[in-house]
N, C-alpha and C. Protein backbone atom coordinates (compact mmCIF):
# COMPACT_ATOMS: atom_id res chain seq x y z
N UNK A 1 0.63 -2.38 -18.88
CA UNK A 1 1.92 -3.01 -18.74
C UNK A 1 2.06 -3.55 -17.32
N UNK A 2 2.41 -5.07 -16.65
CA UNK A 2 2.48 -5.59 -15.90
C UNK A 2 3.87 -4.99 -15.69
N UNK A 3 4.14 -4.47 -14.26
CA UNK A 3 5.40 -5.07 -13.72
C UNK A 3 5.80 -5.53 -13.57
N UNK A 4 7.23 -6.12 -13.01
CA UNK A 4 7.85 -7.20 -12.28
C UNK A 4 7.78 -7.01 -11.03
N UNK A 5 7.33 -8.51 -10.50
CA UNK A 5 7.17 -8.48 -9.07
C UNK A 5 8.46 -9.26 -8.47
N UNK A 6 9.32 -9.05 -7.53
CA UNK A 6 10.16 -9.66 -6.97
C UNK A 6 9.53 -9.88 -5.77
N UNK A 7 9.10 -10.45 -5.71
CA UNK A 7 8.76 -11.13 -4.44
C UNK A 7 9.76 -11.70 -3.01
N UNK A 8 9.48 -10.69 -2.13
CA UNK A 8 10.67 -10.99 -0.74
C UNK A 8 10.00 -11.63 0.08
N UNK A 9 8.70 -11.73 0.51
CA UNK A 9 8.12 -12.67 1.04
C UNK A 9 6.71 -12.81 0.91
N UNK A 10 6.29 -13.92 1.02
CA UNK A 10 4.95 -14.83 1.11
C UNK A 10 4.26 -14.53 2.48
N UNK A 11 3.15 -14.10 1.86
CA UNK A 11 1.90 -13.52 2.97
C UNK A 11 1.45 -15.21 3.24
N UNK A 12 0.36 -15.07 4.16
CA UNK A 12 -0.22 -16.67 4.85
C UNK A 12 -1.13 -17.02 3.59
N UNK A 13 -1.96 -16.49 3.07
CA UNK A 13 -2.60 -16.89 1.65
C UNK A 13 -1.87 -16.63 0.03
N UNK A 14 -0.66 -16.11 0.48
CA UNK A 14 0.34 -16.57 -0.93
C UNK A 14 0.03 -15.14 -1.42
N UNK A 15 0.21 -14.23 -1.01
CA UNK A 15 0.12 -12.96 -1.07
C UNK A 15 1.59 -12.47 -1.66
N UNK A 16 2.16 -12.01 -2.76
CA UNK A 16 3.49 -11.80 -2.13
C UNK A 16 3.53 -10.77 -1.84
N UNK A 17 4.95 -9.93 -1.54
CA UNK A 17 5.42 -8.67 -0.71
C UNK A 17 6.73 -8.47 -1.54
N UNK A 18 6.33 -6.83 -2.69
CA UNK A 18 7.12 -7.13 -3.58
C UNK A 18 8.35 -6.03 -2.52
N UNK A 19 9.77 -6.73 -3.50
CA UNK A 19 10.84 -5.58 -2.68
C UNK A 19 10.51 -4.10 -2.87
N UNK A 20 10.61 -3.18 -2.51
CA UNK A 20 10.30 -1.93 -2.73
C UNK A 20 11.42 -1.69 -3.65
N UNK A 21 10.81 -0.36 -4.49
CA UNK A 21 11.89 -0.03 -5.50
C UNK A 21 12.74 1.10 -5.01
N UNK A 22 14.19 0.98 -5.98
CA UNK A 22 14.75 1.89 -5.25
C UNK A 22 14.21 3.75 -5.75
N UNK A 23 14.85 3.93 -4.97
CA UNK A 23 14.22 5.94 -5.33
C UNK A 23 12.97 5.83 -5.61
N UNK A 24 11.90 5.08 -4.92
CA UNK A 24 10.29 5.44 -4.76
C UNK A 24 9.84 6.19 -3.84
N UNK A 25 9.11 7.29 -4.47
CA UNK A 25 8.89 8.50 -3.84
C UNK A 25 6.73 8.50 -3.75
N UNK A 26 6.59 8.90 -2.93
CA UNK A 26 5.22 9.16 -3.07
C UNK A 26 4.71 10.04 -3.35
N UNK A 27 5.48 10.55 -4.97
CA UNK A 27 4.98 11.77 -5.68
C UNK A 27 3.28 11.91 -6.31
N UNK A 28 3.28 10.48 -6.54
CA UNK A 28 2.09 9.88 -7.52
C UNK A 28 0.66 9.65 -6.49
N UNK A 29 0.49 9.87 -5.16
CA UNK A 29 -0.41 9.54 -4.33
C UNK A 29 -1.27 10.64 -4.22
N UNK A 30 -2.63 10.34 -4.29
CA UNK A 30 -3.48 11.58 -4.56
C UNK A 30 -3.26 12.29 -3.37
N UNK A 31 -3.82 13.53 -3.41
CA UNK A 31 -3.46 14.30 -2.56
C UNK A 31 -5.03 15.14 -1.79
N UNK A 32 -4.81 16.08 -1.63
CA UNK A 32 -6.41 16.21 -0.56
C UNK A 32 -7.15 16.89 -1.95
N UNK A 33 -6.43 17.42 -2.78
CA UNK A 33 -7.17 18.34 -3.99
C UNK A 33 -7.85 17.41 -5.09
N UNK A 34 -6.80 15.85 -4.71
CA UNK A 34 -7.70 14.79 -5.56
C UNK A 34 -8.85 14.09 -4.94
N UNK A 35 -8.89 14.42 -3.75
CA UNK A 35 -9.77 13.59 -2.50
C UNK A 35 -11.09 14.38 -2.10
N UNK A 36 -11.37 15.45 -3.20
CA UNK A 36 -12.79 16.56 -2.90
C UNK A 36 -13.77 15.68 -2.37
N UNK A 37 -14.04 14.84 -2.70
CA UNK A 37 -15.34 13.97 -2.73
C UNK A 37 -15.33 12.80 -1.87
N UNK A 38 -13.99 13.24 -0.48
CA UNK A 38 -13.58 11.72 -0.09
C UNK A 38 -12.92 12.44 0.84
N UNK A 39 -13.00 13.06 1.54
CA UNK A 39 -12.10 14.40 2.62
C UNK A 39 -11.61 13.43 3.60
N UNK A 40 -12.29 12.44 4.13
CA UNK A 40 -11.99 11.31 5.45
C UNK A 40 -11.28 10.31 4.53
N UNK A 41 -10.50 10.85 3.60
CA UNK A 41 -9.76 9.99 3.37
C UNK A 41 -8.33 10.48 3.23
N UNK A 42 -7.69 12.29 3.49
CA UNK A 42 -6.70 12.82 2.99
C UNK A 42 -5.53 12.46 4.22
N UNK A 43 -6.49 12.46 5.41
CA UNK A 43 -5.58 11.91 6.38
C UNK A 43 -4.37 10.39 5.75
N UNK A 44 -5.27 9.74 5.74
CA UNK A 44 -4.53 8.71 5.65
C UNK A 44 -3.82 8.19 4.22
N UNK A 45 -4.32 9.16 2.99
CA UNK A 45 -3.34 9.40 1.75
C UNK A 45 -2.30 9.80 2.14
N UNK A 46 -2.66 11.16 2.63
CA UNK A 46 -0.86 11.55 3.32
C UNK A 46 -0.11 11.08 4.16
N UNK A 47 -0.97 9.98 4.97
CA UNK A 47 0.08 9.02 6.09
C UNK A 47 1.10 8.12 4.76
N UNK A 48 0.19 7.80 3.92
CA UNK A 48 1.13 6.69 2.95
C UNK A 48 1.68 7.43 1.84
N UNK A 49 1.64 8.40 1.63
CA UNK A 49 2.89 9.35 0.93
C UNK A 49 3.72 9.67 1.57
N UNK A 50 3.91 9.69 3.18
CA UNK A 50 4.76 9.64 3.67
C UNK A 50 6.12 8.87 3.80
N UNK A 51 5.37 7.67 3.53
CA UNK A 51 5.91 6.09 3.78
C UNK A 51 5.89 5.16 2.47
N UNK A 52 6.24 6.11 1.50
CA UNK A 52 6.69 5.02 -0.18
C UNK A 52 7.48 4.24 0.03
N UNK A 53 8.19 3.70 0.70
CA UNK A 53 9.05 2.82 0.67
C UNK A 53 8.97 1.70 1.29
N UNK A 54 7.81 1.96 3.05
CA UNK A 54 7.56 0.93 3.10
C UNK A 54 6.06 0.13 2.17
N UNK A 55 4.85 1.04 1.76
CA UNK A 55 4.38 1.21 1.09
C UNK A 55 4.01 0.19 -0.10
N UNK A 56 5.64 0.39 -0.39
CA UNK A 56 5.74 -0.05 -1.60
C UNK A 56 6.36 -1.72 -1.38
N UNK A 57 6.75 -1.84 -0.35
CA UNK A 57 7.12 -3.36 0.20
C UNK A 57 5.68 -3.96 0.79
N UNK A 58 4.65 -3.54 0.62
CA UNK A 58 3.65 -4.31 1.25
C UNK A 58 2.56 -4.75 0.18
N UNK A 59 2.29 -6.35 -0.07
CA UNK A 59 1.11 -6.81 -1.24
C UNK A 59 -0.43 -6.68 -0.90
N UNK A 60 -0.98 -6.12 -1.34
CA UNK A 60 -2.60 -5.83 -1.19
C UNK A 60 -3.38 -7.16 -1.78
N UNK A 61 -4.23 -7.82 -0.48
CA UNK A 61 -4.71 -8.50 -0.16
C UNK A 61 -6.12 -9.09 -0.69
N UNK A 62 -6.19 -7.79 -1.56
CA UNK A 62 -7.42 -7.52 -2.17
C UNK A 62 -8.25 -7.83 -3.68
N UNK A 63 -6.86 -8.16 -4.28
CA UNK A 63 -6.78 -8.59 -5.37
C UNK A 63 -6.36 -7.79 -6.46
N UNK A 64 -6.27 -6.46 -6.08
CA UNK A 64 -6.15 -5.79 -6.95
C UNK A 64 -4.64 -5.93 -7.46
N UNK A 65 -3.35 -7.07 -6.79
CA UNK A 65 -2.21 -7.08 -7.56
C UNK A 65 -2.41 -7.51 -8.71
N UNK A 66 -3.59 -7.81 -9.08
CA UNK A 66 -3.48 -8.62 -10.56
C UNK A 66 -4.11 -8.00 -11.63
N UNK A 67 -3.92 -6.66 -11.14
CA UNK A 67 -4.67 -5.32 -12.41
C UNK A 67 -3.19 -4.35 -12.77
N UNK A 68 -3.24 -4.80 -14.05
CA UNK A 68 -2.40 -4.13 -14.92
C UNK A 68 -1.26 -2.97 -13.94
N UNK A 69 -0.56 -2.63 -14.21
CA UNK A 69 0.73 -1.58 -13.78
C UNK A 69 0.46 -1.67 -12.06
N UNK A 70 0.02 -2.79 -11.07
CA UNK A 70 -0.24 -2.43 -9.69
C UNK A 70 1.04 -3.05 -9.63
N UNK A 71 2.06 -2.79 -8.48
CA UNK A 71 3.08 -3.25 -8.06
C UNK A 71 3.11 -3.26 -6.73
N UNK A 72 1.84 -2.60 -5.52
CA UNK A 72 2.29 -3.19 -4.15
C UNK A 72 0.88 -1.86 -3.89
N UNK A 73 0.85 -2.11 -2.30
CA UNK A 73 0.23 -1.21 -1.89
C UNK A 73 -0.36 0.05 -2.09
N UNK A 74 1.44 1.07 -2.16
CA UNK A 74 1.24 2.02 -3.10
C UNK A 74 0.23 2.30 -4.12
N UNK A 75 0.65 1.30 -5.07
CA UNK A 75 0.15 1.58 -6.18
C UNK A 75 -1.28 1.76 -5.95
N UNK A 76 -2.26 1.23 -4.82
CA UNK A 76 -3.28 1.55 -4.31
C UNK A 76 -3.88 3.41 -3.96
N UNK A 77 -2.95 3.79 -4.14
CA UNK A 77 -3.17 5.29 -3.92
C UNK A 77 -2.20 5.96 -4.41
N UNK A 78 -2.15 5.47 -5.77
CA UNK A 78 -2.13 6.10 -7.01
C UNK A 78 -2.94 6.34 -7.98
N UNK A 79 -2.97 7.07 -8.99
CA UNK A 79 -3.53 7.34 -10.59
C UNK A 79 -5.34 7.12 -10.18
N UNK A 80 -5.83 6.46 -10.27
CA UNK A 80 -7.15 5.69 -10.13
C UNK A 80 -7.33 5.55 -8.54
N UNK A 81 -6.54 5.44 -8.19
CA UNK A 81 -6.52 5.31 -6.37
C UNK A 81 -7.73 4.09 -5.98
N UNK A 82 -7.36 2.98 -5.92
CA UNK A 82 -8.46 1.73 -5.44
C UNK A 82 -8.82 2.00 -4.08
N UNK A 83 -7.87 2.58 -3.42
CA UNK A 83 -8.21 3.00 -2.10
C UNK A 83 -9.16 3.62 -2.12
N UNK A 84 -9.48 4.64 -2.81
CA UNK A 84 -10.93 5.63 -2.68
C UNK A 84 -11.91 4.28 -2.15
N UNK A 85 -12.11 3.55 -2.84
CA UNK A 85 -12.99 3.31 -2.36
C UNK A 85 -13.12 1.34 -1.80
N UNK A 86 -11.75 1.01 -1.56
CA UNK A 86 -11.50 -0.13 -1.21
C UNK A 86 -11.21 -0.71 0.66
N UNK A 87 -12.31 -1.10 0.90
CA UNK A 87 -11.87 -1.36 2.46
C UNK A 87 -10.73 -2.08 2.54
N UNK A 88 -10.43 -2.78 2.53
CA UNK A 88 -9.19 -3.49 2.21
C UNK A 88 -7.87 -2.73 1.81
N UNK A 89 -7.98 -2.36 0.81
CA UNK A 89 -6.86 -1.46 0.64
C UNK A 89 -6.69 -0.38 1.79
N UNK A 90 -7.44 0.25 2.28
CA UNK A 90 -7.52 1.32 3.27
C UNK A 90 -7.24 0.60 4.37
N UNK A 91 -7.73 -0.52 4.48
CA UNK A 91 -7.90 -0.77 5.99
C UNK A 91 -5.66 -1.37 6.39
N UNK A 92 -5.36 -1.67 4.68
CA UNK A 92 -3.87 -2.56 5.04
C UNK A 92 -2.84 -0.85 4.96
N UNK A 93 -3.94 0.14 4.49
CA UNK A 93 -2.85 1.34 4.52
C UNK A 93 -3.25 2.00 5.93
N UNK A 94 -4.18 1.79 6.98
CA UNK A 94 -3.93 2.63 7.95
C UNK A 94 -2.86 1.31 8.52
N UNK A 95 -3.08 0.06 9.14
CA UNK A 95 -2.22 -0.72 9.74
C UNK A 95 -0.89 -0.56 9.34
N UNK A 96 -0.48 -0.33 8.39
CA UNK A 96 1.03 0.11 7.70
C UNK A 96 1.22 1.76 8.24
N UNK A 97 0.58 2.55 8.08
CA UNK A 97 0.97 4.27 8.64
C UNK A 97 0.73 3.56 10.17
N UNK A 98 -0.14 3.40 10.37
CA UNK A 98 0.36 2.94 12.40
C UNK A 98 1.05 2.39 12.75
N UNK A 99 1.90 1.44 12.17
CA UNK A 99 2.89 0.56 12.49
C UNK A 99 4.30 1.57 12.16
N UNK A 100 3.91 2.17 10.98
CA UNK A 100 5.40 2.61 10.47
C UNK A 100 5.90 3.78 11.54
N UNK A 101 4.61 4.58 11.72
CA UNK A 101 4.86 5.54 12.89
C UNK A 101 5.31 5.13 13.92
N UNK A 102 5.21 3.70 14.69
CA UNK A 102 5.45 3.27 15.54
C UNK A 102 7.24 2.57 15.94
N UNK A 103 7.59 2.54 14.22
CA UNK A 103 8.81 2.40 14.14
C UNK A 103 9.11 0.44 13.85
N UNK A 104 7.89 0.11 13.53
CA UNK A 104 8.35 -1.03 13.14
C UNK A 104 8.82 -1.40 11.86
N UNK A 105 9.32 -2.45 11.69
CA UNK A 105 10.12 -2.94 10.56
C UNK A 105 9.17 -3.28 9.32
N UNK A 106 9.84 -3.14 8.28
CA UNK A 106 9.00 -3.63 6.75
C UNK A 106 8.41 -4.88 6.88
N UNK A 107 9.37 -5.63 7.68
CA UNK A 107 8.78 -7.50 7.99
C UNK A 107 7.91 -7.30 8.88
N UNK A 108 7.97 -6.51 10.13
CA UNK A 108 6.95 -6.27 10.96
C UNK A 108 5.42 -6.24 10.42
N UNK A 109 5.67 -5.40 9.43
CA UNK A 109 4.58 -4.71 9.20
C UNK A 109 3.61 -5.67 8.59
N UNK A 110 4.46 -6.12 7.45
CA UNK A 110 4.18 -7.08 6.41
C UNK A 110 3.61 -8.37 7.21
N UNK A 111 4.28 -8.69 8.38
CA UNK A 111 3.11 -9.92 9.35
C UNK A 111 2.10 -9.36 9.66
N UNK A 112 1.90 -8.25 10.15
CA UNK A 112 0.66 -7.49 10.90
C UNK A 112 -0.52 -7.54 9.59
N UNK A 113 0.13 -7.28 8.15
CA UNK A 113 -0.90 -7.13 7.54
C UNK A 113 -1.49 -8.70 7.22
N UNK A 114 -0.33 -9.78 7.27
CA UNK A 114 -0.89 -10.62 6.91
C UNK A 114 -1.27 -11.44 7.95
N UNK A 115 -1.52 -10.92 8.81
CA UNK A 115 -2.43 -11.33 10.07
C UNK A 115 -3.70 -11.09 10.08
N UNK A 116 -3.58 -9.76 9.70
CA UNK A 116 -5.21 -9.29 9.58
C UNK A 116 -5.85 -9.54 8.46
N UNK A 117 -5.04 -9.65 7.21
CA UNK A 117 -6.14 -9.36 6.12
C UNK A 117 -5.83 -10.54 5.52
N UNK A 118 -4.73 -11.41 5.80
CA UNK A 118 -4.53 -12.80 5.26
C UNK A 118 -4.87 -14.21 4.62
């Protein structure tokens, strides 16, 4: 089942950046007990379970918005987790946990990624 994407803004290669939903929680993000086989990766699962909301306002660059139930970043480190094993996906979820820690804005962020991975 495709979601709906509302799209709040346009990345530099037409990326969009869906609105985050409301009451999104990062219940669904694997966790270190799903990550046995991937330990250098629990750090930065739990940076973006931290941060569902902005998370979930940021479009992955990677292509994977165009696989069934993906709705934003997030959804990258969820169920199947593309992140396990996606540079891309990983690389737009540490720039998002460093930025967010840093206290920048959803738009902030959302240029930074589409600066880099754009």
């Amino acid at each position: 089942m495709l979601l709906p994407r509302r799209a709040s803004a346009i990345g530099a290669r037409g990326v969009s950046h869906p609105t985050p939903r409301a009451g999104i929680t990062g219940a669904k993000v694997l966790t270190a007990a799903d990550l046995t086989k991937s330990p250098h990766l629990v750090e930065l699962f739990d940076g973006i379970r931290a941060i569902p909301q902005i998370a979930d306002g940021i479009g992955c660059h990677c292509g994977c918005a165009e696989l069934s139930g993906h709705y934003s970043l997030l959804s990258c480190y969820e169920g199947e987790a593309m992140a396990k094993s996606c540079p891309i996906c990983q690389g737009e979820g540490r720039v998002t946990v460093r930025l967010a820690k840093a206290g920048k804005s959803l738009n902030d962020i959302r240029a930074a990624i589409d600066a880099q991975f754009g």
